[in-house]
PDB file of N, CA and C in Angstrom:
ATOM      1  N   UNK A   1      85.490  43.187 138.375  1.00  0.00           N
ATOM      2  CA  UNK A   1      85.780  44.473 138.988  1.00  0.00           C
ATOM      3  C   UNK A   1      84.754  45.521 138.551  1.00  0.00           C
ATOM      4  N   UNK A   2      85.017  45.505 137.063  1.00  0.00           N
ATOM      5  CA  UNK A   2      83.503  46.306 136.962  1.00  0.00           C
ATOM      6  C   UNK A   2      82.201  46.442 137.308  1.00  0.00           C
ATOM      7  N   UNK A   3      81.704  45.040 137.495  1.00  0.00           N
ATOM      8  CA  UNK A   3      80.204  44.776 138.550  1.00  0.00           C
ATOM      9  C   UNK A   3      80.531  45.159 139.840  1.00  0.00           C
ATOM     10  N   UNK A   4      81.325  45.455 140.450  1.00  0.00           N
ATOM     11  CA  UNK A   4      81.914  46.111 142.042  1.00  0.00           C
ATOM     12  C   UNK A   4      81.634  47.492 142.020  1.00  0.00           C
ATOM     13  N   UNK A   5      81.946  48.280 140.795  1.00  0.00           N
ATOM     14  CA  UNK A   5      82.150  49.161 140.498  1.00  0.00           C
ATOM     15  C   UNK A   5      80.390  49.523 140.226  1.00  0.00           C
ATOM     16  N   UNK A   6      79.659  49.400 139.768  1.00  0.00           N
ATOM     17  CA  UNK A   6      78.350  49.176 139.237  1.00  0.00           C
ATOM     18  C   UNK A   6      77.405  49.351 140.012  1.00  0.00           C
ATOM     19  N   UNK A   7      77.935  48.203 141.277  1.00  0.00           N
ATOM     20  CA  UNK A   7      76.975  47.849 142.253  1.00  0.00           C
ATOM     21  C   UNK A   7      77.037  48.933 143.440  1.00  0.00           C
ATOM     22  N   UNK A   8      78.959  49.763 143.217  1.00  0.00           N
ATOM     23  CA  UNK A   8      78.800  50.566 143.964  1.00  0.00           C
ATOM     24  C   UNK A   8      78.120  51.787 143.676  1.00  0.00           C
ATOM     25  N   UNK A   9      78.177  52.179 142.234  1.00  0.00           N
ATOM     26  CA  UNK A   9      77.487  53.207 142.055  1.00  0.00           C
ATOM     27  C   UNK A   9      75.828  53.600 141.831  1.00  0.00           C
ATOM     28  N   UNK A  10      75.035  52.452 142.181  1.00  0.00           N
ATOM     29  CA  UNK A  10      74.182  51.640 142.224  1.00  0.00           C
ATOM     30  C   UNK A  10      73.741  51.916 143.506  1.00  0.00           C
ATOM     31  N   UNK A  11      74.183  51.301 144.606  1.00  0.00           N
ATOM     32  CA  UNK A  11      73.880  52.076 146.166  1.00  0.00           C
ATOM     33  C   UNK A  11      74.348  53.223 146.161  1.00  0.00           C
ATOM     34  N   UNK A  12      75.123  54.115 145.859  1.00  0.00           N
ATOM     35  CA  UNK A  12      75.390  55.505 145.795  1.00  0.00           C
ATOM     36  C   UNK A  12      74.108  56.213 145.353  1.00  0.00           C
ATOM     37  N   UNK A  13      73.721  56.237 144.146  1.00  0.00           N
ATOM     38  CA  UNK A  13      72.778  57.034 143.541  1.00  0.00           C
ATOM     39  C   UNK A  13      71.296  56.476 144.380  1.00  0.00           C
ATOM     40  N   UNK A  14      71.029  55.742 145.314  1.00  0.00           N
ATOM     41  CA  UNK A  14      70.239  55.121 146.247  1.00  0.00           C
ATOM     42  C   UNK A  14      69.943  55.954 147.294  1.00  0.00           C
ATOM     43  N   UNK A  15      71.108  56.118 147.781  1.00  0.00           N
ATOM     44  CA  UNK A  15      71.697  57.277 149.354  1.00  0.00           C
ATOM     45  C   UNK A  15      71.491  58.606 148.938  1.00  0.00           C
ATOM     46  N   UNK A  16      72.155  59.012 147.228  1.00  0.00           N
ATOM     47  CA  UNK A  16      71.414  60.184 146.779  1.00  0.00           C
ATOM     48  C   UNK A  16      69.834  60.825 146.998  1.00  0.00           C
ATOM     49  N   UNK A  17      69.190  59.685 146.009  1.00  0.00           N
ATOM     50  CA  UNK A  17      67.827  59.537 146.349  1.00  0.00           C
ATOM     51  C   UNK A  17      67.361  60.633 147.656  1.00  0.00           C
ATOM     52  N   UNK A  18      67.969  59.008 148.200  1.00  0.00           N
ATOM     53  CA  UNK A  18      67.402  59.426 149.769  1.00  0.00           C
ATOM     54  C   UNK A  18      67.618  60.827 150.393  1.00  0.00           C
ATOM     55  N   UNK A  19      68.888  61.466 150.476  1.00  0.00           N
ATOM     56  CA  UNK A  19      69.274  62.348 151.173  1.00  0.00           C
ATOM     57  C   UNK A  19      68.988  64.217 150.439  1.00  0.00           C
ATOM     58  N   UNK A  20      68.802  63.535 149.045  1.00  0.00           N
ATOM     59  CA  UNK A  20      67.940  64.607 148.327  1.00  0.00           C
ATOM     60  C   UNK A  20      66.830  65.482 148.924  1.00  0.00           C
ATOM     61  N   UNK A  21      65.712  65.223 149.426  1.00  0.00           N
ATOM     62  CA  UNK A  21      64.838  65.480 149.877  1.00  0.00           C
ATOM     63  C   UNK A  21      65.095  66.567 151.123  1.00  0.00           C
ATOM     64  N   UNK A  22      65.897  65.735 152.313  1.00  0.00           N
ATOM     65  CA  UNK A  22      66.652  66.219 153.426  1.00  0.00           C
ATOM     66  C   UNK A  22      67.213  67.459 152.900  1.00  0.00           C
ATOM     67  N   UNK A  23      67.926  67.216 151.898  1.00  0.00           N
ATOM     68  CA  UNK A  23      68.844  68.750 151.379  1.00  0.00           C
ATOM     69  C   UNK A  23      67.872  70.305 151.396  1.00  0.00           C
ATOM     70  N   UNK A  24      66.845  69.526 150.233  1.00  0.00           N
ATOM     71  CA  UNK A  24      66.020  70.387 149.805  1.00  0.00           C
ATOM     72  C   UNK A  24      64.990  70.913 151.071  1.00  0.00           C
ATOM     73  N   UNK A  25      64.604  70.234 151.879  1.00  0.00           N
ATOM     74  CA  UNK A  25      63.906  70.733 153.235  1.00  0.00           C
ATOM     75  C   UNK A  25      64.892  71.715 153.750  1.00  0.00           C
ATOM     76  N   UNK A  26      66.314  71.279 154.598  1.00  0.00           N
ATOM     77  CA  UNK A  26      66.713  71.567 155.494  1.00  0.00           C
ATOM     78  C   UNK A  26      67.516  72.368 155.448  1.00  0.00           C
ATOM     79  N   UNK A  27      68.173  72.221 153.940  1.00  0.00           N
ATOM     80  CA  UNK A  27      69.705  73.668 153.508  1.00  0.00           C
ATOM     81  C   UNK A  27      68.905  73.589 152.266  1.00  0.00           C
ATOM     82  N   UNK A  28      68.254  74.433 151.338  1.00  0.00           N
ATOM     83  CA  UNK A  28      68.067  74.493 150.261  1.00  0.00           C
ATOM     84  C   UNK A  28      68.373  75.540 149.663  1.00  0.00           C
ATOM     85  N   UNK A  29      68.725  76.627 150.671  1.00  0.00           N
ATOM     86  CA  UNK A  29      70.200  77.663 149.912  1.00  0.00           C
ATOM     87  C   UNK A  29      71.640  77.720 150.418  1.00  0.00           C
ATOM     88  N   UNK A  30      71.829  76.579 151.348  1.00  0.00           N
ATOM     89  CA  UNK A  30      72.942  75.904 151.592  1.00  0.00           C
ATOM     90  C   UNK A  30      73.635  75.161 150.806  1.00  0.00           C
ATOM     91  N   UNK A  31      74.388  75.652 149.887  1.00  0.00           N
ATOM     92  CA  UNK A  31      75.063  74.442 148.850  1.00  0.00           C
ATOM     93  C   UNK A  31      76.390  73.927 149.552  1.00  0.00           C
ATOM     94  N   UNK A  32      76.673  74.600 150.524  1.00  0.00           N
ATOM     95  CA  UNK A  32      77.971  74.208 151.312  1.00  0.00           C
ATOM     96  C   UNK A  32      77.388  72.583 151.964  1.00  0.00           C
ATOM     97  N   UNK A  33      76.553  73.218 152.838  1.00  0.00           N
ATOM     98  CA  UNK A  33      76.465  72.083 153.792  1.00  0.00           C
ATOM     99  C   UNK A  33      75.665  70.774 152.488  1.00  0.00           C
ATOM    100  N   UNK A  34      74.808  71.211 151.760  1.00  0.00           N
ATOM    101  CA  UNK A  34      74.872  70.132 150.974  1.00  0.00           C
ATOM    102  C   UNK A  34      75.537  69.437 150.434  1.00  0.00           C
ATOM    103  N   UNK A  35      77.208  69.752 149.852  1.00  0.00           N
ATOM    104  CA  UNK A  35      78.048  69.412 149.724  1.00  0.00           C
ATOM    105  C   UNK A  35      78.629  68.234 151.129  1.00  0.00           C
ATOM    106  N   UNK A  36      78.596  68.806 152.201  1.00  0.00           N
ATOM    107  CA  UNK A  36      78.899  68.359 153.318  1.00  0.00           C
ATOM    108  C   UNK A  36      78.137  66.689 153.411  1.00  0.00           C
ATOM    109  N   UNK A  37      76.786  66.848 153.420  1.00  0.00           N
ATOM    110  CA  UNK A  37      76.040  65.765 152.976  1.00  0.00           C
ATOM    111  C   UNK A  37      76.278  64.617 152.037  1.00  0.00           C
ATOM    112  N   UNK A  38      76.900  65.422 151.269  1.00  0.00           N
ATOM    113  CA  UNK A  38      77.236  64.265 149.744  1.00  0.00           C
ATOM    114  C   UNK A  38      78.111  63.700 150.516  1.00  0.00           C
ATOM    115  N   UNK A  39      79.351  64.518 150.565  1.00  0.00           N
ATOM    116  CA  UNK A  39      80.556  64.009 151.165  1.00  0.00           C
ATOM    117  C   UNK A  39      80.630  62.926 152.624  1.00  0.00           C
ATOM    118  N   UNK A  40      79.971  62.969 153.152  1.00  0.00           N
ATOM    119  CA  UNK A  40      79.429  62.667 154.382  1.00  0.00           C
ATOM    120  C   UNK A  40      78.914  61.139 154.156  1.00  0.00           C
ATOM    121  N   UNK A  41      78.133  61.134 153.448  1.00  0.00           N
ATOM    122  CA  UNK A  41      76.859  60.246 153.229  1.00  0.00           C
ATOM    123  C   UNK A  41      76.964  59.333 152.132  1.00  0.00           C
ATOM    124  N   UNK A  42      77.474  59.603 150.996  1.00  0.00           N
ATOM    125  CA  UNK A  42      77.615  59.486 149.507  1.00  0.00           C
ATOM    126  C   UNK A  42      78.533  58.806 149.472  1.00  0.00           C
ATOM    127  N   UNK A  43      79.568  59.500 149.500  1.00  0.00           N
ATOM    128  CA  UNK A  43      80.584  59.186 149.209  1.00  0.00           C
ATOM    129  C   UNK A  43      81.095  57.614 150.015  1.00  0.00           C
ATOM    130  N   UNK A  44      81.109  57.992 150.783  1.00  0.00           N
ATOM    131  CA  UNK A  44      81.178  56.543 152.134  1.00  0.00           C
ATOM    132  C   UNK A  44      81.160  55.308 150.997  1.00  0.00           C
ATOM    133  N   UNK A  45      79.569  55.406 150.868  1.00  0.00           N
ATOM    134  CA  UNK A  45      79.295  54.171 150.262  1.00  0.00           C
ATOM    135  C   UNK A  45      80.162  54.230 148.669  1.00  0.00           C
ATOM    136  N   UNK A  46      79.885  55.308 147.764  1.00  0.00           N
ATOM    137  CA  UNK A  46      80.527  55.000 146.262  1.00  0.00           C
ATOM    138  C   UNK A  46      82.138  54.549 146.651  1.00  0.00           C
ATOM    139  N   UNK A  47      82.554  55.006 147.473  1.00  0.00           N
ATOM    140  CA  UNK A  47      83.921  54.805 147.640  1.00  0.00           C
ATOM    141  C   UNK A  47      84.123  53.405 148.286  1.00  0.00           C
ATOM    142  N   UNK A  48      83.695  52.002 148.867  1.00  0.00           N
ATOM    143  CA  UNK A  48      83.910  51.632 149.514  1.00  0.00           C
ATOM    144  C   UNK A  48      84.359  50.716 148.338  1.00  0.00           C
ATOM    145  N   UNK A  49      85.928  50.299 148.673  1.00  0.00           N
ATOM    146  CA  UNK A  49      86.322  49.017 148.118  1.00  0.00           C
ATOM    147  C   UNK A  49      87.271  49.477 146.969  1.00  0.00           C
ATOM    148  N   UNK A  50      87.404  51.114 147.021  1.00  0.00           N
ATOM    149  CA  UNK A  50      88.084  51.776 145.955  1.00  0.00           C
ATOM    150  C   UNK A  50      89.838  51.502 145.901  1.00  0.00           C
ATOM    151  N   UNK A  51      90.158  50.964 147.277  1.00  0.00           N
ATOM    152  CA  UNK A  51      91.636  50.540 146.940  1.00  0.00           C
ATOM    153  C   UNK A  51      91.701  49.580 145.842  1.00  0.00           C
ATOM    154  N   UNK A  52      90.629  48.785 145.621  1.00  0.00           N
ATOM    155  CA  UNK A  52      90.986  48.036 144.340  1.00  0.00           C
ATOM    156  C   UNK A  52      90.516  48.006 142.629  1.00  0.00           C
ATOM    157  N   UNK A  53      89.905  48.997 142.910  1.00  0.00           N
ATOM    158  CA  UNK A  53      90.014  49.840 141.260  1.00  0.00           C
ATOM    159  C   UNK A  53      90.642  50.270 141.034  1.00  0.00           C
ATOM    160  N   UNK A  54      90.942  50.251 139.521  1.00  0.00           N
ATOM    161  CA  UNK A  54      91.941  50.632 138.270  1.00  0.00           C
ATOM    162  C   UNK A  54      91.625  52.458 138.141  1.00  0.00           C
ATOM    163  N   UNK A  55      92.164  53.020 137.421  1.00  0.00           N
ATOM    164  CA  UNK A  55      92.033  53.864 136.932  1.00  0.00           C
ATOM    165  C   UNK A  55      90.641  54.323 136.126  1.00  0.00           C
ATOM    166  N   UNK A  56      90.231  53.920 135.306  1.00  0.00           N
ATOM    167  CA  UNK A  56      89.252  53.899 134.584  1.00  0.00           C
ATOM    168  C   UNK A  56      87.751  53.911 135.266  1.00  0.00           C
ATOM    169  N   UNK A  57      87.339  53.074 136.390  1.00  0.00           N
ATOM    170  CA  UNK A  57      86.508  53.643 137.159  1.00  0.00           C
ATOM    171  C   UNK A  57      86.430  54.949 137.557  1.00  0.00           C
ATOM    172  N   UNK A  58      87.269  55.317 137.641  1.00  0.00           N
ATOM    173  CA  UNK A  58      87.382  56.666 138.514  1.00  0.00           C
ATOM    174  C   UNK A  58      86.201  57.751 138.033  1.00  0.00           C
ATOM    175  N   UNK A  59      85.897  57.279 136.353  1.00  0.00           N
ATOM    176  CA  UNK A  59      84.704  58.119 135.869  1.00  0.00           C
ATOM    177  C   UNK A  59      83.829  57.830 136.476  1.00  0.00           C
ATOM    178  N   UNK A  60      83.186  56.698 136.902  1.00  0.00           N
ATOM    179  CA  UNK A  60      82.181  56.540 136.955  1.00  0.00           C
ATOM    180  C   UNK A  60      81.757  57.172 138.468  1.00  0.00           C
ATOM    181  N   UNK A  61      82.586  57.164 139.146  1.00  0.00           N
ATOM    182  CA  UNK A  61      82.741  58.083 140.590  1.00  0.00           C
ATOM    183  C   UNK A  61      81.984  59.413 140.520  1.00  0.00           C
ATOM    184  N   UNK A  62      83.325  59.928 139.081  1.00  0.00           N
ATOM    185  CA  UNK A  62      82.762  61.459 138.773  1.00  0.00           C
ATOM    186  C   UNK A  62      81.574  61.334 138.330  1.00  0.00           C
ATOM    187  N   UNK A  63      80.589  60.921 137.980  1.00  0.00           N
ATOM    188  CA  UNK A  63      79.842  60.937 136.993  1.00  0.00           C
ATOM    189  C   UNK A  63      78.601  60.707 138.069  1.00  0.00           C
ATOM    190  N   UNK A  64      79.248  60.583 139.506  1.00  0.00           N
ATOM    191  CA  UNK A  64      77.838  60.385 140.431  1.00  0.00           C
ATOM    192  C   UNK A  64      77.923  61.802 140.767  1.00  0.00           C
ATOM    193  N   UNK A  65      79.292  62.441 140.973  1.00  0.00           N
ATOM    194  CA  UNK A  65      80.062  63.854 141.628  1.00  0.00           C
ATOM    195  C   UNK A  65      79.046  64.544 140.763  1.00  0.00           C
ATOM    196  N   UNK A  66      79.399  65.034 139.537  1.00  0.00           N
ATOM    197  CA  UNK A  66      79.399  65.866 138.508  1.00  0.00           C
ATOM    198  C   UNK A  66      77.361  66.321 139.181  1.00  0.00           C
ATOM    199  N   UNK A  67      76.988  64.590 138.945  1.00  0.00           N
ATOM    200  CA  UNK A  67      75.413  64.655 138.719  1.00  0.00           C
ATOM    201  C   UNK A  67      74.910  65.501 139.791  1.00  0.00           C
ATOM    202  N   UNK A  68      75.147  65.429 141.241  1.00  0.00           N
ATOM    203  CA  UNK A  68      74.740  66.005 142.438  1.00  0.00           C
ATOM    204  C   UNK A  68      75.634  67.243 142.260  1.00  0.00           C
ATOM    205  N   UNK A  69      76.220  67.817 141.720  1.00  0.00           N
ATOM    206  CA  UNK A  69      76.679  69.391 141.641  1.00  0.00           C
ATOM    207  C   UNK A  69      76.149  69.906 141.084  1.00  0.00           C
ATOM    208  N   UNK A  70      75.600  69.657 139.698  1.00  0.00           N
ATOM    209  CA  UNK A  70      74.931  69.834 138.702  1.00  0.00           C
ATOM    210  C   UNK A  70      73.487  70.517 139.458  1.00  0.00           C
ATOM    211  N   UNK A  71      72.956  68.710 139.749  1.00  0.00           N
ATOM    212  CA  UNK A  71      71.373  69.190 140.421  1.00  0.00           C
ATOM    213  C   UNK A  71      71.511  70.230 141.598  1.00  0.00           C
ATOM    214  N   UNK A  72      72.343  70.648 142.462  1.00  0.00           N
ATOM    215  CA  UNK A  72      72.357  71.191 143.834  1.00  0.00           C
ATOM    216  C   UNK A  72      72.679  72.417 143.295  1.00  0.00           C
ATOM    217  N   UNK A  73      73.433  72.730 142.719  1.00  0.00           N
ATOM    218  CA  UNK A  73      73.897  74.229 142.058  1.00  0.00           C
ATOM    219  C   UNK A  73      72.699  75.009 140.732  1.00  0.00           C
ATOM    220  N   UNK A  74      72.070  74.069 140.298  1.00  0.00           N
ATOM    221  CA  UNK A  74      70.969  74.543 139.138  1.00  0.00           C
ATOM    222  C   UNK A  74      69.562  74.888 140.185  1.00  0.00           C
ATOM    223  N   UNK A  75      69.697  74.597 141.618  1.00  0.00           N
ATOM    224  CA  UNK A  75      68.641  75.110 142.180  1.00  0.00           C
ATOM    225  C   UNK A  75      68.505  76.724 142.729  1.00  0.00           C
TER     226      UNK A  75
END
């Protein structure tokens, strides 16, 4: 379960990557719609397969959350 968990957060921070750039071009004093993006885009993938995680993953979710609020709001 944990390598599920891994692999998802693994393609998550991938799609980040990617959609980073887009942010910063297209809303880069848009933190709304960047948000929108995460949620949109991000999430999809970190979340997929989450009906069958435990509790304890759930950090590692936040810990993709936290990172892209962090970077999008310190700009």
């Amino acid at each position: 379960m944990i390598r599920h968990v891994r692999e998802r957060v693994k393609r998550a921070n991938i799609v980040l990557n990617q959609i980073w750039g887009i942010g910063e071009r297209k809303f880069k004093a848009d933190s709304k719609m960047r948000m929108f993006m995460f949620d949109a885009l991000v999430m999809g993938v970190l979340l997929y397969g989450v009906e069958l995680w435990g509790f304890k993953e759930r950090v590692e979710v936040e810990r993709v959350q936290l990172r892209y609020i962090r970077t999008t709001l310190s700009r």
